[in-house]
C-alpha atoms as a PDB file:
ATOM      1  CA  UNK A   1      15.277   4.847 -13.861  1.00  0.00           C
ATOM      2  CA  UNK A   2      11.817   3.292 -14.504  1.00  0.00           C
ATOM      3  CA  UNK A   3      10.442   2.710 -18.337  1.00  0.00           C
ATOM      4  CA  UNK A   4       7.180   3.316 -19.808  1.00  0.00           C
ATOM      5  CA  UNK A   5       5.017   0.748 -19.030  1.00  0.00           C
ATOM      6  CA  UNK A   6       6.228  -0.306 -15.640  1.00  0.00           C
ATOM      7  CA  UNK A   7       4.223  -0.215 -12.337  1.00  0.00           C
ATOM      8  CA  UNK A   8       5.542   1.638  -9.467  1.00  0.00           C
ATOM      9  CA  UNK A   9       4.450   2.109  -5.785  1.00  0.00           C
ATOM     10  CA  UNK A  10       4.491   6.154  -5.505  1.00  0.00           C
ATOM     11  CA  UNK A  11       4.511   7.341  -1.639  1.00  0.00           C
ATOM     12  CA  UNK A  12       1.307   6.534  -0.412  1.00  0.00           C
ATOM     13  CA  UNK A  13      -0.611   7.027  -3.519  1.00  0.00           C
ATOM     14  CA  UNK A  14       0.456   3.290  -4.756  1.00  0.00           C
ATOM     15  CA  UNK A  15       0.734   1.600  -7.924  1.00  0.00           C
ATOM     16  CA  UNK A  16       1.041   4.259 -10.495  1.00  0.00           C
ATOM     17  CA  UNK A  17       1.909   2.865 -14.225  1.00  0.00           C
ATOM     18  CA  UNK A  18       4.563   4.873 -16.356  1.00  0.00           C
ATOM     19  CA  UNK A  19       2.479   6.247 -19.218  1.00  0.00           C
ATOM     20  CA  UNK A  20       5.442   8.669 -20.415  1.00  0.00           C
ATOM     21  CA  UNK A  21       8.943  10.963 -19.385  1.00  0.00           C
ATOM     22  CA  UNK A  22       8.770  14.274 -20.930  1.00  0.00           C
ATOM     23  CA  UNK A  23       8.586  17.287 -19.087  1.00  0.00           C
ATOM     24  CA  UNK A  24       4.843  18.653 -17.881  1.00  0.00           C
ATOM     25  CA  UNK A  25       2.648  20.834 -20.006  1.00  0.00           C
ATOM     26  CA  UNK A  26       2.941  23.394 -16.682  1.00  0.00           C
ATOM     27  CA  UNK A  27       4.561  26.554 -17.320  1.00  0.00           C
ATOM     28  CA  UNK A  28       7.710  27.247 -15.549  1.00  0.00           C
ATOM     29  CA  UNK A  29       8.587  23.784 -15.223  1.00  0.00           C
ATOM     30  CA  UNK A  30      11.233  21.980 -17.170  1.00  0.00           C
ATOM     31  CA  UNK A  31      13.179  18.355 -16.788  1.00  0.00           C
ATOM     32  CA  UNK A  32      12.142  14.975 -16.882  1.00  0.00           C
ATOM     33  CA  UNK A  33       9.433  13.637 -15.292  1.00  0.00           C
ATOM     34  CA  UNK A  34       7.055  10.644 -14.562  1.00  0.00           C
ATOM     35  CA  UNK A  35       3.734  11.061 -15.812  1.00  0.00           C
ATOM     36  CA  UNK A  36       2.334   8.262 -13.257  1.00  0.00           C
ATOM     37  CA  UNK A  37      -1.373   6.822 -13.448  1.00  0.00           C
ATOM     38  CA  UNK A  38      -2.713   5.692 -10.363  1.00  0.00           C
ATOM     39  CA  UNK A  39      -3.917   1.875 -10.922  1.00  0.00           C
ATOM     40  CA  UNK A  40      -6.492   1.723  -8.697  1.00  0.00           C
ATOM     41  CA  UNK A  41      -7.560   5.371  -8.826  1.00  0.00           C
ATOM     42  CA  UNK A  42      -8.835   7.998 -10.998  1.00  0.00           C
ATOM     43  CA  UNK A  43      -6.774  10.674  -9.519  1.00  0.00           C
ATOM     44  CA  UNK A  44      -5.506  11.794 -12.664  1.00  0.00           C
ATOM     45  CA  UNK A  45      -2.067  12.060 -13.868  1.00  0.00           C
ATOM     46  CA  UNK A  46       0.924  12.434 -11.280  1.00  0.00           C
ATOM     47  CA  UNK A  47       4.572  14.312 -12.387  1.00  0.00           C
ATOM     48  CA  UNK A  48       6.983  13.352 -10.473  1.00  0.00           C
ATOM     49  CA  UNK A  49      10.877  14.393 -11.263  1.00  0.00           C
ATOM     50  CA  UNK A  50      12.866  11.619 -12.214  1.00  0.00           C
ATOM     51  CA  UNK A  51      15.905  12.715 -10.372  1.00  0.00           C
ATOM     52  CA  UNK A  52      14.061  13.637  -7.001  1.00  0.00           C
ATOM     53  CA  UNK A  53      13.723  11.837  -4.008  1.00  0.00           C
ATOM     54  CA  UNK A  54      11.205  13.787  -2.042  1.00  0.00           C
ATOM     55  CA  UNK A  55       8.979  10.960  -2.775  1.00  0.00           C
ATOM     56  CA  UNK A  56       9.711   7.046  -2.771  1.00  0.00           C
ATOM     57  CA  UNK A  57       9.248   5.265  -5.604  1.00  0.00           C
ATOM     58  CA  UNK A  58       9.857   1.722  -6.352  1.00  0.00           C
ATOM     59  CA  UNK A  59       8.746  -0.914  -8.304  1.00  0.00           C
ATOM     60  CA  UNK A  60       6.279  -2.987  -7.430  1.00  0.00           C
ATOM     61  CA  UNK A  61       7.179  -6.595  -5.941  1.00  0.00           C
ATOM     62  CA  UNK A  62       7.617  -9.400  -7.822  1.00  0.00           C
ATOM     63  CA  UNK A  63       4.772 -12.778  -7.400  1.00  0.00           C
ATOM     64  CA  UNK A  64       8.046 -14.349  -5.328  1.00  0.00           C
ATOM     65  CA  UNK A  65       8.004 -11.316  -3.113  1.00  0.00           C
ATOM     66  CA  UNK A  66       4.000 -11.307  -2.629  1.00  0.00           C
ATOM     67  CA  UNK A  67       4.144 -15.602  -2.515  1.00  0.00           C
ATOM     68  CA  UNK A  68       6.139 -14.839   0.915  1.00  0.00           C
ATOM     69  CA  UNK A  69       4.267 -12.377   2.257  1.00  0.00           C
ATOM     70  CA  UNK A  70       0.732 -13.938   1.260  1.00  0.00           C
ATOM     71  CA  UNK A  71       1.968 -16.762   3.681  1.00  0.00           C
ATOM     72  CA  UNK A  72       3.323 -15.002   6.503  1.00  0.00           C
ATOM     73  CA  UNK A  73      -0.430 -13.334   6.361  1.00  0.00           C
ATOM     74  CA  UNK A  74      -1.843 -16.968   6.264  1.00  0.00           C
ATOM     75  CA  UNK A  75       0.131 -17.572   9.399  1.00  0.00           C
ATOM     76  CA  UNK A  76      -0.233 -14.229  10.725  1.00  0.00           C
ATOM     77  CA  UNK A  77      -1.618 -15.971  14.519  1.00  0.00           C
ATOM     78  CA  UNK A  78       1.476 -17.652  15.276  1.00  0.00           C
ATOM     79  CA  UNK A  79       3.520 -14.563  13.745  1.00  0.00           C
ATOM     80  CA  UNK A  80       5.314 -13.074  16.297  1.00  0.00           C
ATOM     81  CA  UNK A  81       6.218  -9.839  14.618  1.00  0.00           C
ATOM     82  CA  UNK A  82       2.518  -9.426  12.917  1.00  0.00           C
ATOM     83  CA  UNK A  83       1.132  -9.983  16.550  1.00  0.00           C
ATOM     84  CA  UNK A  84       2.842  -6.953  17.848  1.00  0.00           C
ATOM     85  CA  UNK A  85       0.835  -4.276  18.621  1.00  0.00           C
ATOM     86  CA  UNK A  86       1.361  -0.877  16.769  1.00  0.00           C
ATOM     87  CA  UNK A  87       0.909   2.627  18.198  1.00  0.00           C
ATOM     88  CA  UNK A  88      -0.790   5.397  16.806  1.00  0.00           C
ATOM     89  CA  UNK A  89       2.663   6.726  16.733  1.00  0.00           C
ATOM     90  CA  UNK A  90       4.043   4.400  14.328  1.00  0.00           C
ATOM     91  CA  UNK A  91       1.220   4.664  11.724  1.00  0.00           C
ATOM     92  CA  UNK A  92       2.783   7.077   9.648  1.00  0.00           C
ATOM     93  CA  UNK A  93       6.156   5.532   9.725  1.00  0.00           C
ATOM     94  CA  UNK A  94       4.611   2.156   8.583  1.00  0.00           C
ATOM     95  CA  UNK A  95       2.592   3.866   5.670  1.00  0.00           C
ATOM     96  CA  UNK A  96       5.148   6.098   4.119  1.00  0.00           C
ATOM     97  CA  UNK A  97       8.146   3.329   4.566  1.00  0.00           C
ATOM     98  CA  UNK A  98       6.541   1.386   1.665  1.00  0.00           C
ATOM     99  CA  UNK A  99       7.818  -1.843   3.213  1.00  0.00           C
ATOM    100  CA  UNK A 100       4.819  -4.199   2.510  1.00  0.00           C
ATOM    101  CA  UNK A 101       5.946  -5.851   5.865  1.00  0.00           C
ATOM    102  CA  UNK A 102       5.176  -3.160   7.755  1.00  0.00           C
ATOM    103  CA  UNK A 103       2.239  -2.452   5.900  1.00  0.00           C
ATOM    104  CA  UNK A 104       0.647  -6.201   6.288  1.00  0.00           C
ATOM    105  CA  UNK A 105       1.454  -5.282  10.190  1.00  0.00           C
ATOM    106  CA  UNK A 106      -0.202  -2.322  10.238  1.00  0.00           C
ATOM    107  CA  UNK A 107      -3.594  -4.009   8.710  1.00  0.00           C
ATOM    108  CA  UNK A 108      -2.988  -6.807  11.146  1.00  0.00           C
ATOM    109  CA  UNK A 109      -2.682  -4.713  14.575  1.00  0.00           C
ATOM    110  CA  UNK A 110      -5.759  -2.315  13.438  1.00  0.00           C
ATOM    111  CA  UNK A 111      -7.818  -5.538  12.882  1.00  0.00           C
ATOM    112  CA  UNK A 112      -6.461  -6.712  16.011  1.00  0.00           C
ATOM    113  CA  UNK A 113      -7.887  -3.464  17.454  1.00  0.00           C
ATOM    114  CA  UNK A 114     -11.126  -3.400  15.382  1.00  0.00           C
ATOM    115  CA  UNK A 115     -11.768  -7.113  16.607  1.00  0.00           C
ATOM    116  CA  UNK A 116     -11.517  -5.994  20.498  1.00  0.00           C
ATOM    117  CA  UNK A 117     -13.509  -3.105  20.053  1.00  0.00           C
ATOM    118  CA  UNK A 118     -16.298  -5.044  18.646  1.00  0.00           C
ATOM    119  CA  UNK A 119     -16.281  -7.422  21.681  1.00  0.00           C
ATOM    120  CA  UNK A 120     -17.331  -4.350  23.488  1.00  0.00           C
ATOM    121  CA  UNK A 121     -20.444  -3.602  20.501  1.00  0.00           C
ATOM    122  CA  UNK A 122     -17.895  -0.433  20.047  1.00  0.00           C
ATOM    123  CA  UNK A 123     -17.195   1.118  16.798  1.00  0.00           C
ATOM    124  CA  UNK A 124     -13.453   1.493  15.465  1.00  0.00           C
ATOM    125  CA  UNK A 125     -12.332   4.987  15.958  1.00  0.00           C
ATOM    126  CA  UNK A 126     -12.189   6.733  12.831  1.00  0.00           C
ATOM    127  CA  UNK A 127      -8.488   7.661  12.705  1.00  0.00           C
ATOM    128  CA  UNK A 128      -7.939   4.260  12.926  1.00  0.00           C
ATOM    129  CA  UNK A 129     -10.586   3.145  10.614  1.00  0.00           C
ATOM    130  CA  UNK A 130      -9.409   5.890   8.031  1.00  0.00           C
ATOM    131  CA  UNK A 131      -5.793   4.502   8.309  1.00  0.00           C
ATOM    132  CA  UNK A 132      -6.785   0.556   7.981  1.00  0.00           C
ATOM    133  CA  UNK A 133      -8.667   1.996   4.980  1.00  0.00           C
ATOM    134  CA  UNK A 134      -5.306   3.473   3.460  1.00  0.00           C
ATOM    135  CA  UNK A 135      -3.344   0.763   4.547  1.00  0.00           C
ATOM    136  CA  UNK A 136      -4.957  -1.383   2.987  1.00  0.00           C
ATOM    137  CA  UNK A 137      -5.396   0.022  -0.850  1.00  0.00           C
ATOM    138  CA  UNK A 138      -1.583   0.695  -0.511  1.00  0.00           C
ATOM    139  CA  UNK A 139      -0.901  -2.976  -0.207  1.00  0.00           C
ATOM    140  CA  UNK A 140      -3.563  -4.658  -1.689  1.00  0.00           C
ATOM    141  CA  UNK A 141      -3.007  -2.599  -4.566  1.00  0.00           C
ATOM    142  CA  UNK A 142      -0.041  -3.844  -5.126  1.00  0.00           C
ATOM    143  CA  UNK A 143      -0.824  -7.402  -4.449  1.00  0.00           C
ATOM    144  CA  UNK A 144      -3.779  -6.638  -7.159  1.00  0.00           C
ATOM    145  CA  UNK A 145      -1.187  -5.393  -9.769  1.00  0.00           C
ATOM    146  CA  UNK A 146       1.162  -8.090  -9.258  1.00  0.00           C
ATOM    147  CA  UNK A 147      -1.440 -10.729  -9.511  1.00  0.00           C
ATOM    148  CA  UNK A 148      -3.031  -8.874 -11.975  1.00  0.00           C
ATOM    149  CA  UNK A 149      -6.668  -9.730 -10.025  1.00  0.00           C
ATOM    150  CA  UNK A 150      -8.793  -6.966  -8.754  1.00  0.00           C
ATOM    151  CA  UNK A 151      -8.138  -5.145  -5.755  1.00  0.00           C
ATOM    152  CA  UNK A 152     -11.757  -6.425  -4.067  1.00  0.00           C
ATOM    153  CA  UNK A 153     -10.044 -10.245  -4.822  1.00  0.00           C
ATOM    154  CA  UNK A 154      -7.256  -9.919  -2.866  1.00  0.00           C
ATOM    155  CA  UNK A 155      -8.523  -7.763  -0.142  1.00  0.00           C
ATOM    156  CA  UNK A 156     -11.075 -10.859   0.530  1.00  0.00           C
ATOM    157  CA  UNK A 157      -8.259 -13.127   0.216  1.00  0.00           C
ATOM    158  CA  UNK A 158      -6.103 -11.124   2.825  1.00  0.00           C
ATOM    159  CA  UNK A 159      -8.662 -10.054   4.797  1.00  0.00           C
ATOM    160  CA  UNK A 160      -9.395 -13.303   5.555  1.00  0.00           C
ATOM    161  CA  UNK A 161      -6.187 -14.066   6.827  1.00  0.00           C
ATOM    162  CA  UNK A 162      -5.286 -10.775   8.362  1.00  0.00           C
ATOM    163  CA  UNK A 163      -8.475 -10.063  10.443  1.00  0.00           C
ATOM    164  CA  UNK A 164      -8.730 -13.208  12.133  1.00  0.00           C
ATOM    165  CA  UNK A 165      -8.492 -12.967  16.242  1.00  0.00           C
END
């Protein structure tokens, strides 16, 4: 069970702080739940039940955790597992597993993609473009809150590491 005050990855919303567990001010609904503020959005308040698992929740990594990774995005050419390509198949899998490995290789293959399409003076297609989009505020978000840097510092950072051909 998560405190108030901690930072949580919620499905593919992202970090969310714990601002309290009471049950909602919605009629007909009773329990314990998450009142969960998006970080790096104003979406407004999220309840989520604390005993449900309909959607993940974790907590967010820990600077060891996002050390690693930053690394293995710094390497990301000679990666062998970040070079793979990903299908359109896989996208969803790769967002909603909330493995920040997957995600990172996600970014990677749809730069990979953006990079070859702008050889050709082609556009990205827009599914694709959408999903780097959401890909990316899912992990840089929580490489933000961890670092506790904004999410346009890190997504320079990794960006410059994950987009390279």
């Amino acid at each position: 069970m998560f405190e108030i005050g901690d930072k949580v990855v919620y499905g593919v919303v992202g970090v969310c702080e714990v601002e309290n567990i009471d049950t909602p001010p919605i009629k007909g609904i009773s329990g314990d739940y998450y009142f969960l503020q998006p970080v790096f959005d104003s979406k407004g308040i999220i309840y989520s039940p604390v005993d449900s698992n309909k959607v993940m929740i974790r907590s967010i990594m820990t600077v060891k955790e996002c050390d690693k990774l930053k690394e293995r995005a710094r390497n990301c050419k000679k990666d062998g597992e970040l070079s793979e390509k990903v299908t359109p198949m896989q996208y969803d899998e790769h967002m909603k597993s909330q493995d920040a490995l997957k995600l990172m290789h996600l970014i990677r293959a749809l730069y990979v993609i953006k990079n070859e399409r702008a050889k050709d003076l082609r556009k990205m297609k827009s599914a694709d473009s959408r999903m780097l989009l959401a890909a990316r505020k899912l992990l840089y978000g929580e490489f933000a809150a961890v670092y506790n840097q904004t999410f346009d510092e890190v997504a320079e950072e990794m960006d410059a590491f994950l987009s390279v051909d």
